[in-house]
C-alpha atoms as a PDB file:
ATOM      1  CA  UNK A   1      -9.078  -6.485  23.464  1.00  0.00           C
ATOM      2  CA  UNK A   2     -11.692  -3.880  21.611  1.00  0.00           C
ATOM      3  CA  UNK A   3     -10.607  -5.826  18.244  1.00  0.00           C
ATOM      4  CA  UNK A   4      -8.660  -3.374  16.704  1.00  0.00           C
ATOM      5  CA  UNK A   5      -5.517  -5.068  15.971  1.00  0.00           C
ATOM      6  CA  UNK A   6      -4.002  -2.770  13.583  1.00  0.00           C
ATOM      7  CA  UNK A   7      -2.764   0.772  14.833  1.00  0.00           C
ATOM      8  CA  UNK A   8      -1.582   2.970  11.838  1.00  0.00           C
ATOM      9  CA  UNK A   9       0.473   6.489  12.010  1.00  0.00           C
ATOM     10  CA  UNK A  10      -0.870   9.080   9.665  1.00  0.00           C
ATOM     11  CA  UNK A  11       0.577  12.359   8.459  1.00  0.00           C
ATOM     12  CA  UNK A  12      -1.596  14.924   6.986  1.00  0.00           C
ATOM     13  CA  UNK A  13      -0.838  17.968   5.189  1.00  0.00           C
ATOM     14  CA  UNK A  14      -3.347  20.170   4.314  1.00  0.00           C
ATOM     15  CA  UNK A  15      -3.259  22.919   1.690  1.00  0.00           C
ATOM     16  CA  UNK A  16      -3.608  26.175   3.574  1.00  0.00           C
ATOM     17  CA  UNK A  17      -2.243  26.099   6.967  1.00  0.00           C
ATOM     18  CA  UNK A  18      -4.435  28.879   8.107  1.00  0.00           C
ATOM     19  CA  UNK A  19      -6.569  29.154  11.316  1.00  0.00           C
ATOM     20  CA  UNK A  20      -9.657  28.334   9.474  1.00  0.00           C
ATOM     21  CA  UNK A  21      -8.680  25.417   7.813  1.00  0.00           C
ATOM     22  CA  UNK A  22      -7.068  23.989  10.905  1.00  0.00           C
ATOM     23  CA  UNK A  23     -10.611  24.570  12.741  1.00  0.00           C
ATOM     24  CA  UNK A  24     -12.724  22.417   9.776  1.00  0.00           C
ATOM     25  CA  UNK A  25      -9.978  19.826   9.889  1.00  0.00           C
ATOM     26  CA  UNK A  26     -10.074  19.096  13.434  1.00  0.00           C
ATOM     27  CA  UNK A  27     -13.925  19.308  13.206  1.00  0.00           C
ATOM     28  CA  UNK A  28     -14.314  17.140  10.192  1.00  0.00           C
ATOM     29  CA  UNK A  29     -11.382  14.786  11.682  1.00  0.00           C
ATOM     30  CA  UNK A  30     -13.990  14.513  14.902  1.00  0.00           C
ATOM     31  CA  UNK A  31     -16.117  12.320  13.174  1.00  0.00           C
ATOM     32  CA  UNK A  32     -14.193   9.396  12.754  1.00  0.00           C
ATOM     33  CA  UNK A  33     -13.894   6.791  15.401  1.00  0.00           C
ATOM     34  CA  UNK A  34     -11.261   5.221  13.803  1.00  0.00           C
ATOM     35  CA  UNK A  35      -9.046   8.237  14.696  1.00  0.00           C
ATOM     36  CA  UNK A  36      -7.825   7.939  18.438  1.00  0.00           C
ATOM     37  CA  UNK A  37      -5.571  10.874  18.522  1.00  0.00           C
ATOM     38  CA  UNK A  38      -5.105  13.928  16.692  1.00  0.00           C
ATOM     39  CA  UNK A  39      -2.072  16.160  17.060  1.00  0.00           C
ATOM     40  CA  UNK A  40      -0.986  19.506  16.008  1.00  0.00           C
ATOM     41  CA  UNK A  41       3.038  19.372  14.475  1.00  0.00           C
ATOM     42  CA  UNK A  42       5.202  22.122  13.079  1.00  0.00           C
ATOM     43  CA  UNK A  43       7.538  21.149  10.293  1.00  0.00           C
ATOM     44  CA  UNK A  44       6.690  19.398   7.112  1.00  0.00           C
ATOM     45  CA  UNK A  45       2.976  17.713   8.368  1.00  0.00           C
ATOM     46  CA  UNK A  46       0.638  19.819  10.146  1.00  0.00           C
ATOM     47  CA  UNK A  47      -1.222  16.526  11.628  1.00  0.00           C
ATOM     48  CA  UNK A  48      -0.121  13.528  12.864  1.00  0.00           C
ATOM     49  CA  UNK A  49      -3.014  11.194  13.552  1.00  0.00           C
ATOM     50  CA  UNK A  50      -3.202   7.632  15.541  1.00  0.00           C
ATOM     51  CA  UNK A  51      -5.444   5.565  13.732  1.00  0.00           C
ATOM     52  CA  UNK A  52      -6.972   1.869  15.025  1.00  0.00           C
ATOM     53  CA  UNK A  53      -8.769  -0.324  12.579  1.00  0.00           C
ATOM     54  CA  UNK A  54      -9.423  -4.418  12.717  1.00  0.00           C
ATOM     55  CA  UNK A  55      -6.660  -4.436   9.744  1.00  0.00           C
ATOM     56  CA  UNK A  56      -4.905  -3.269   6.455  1.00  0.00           C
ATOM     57  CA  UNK A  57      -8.407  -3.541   4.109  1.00  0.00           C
ATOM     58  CA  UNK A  58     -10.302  -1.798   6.926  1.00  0.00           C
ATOM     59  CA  UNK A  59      -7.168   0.867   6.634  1.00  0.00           C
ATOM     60  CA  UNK A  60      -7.705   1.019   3.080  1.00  0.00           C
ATOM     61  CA  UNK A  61     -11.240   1.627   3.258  1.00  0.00           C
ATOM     62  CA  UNK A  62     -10.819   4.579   5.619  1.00  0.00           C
ATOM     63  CA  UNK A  63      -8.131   5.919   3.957  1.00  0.00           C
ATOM     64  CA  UNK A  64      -9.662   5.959   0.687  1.00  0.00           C
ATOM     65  CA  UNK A  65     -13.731   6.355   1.931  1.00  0.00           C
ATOM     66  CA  UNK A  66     -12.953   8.666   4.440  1.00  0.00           C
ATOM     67  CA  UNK A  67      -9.665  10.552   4.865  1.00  0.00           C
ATOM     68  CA  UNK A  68      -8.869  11.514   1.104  1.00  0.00           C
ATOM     69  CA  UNK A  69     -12.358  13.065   0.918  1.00  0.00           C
ATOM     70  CA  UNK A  70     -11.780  15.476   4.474  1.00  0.00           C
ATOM     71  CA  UNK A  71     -11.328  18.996   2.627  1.00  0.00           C
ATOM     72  CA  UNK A  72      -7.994  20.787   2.670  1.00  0.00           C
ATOM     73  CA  UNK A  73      -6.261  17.440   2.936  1.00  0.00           C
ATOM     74  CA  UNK A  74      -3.130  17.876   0.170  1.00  0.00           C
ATOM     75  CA  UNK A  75      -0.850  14.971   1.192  1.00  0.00           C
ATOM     76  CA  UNK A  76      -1.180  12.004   3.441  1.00  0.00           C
ATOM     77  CA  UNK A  77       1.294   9.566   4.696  1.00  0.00           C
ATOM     78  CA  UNK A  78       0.986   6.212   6.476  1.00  0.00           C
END
């Protein structure tokens, strides 16, 4: 209906999992509409976020504009 066709699972794990990092994440994460839901995990990731974009290039250009840059981001999966 809002034009976002193409929902994407993303798992983030950052390089420190210390309470400061996990504040700047979550605050940097914030800024992107694109991100509908942001959750906390234990075990291998330490995010798992719900992404929505219109399709696989607009995917591509958050994931490599946006996500990659987010500091203390050390692996991503999709």
């Amino acid at each position: 209906m809002l034009g976002f066709d193409f929902t994407v699972f993303v798992s983030i794990k950052l390089d420190r999992q210390i309470d400061e990092n996990l504040v700047d994440f979550e605050k940097n994460i914030l800024r992107y509409p694109e991100v509908l839901d942001c959750w906390l995990m234990t075990g291998t990731y330490d995010y798992l976020l719900r992404v929505a974009v219109r399709d696989l290039n607009e995917f591509e250009h958050f994931l490599t504009g946006r996500l990659t840059k987010v500091s203390g981001v050390a692996s991503i999966e999709s």
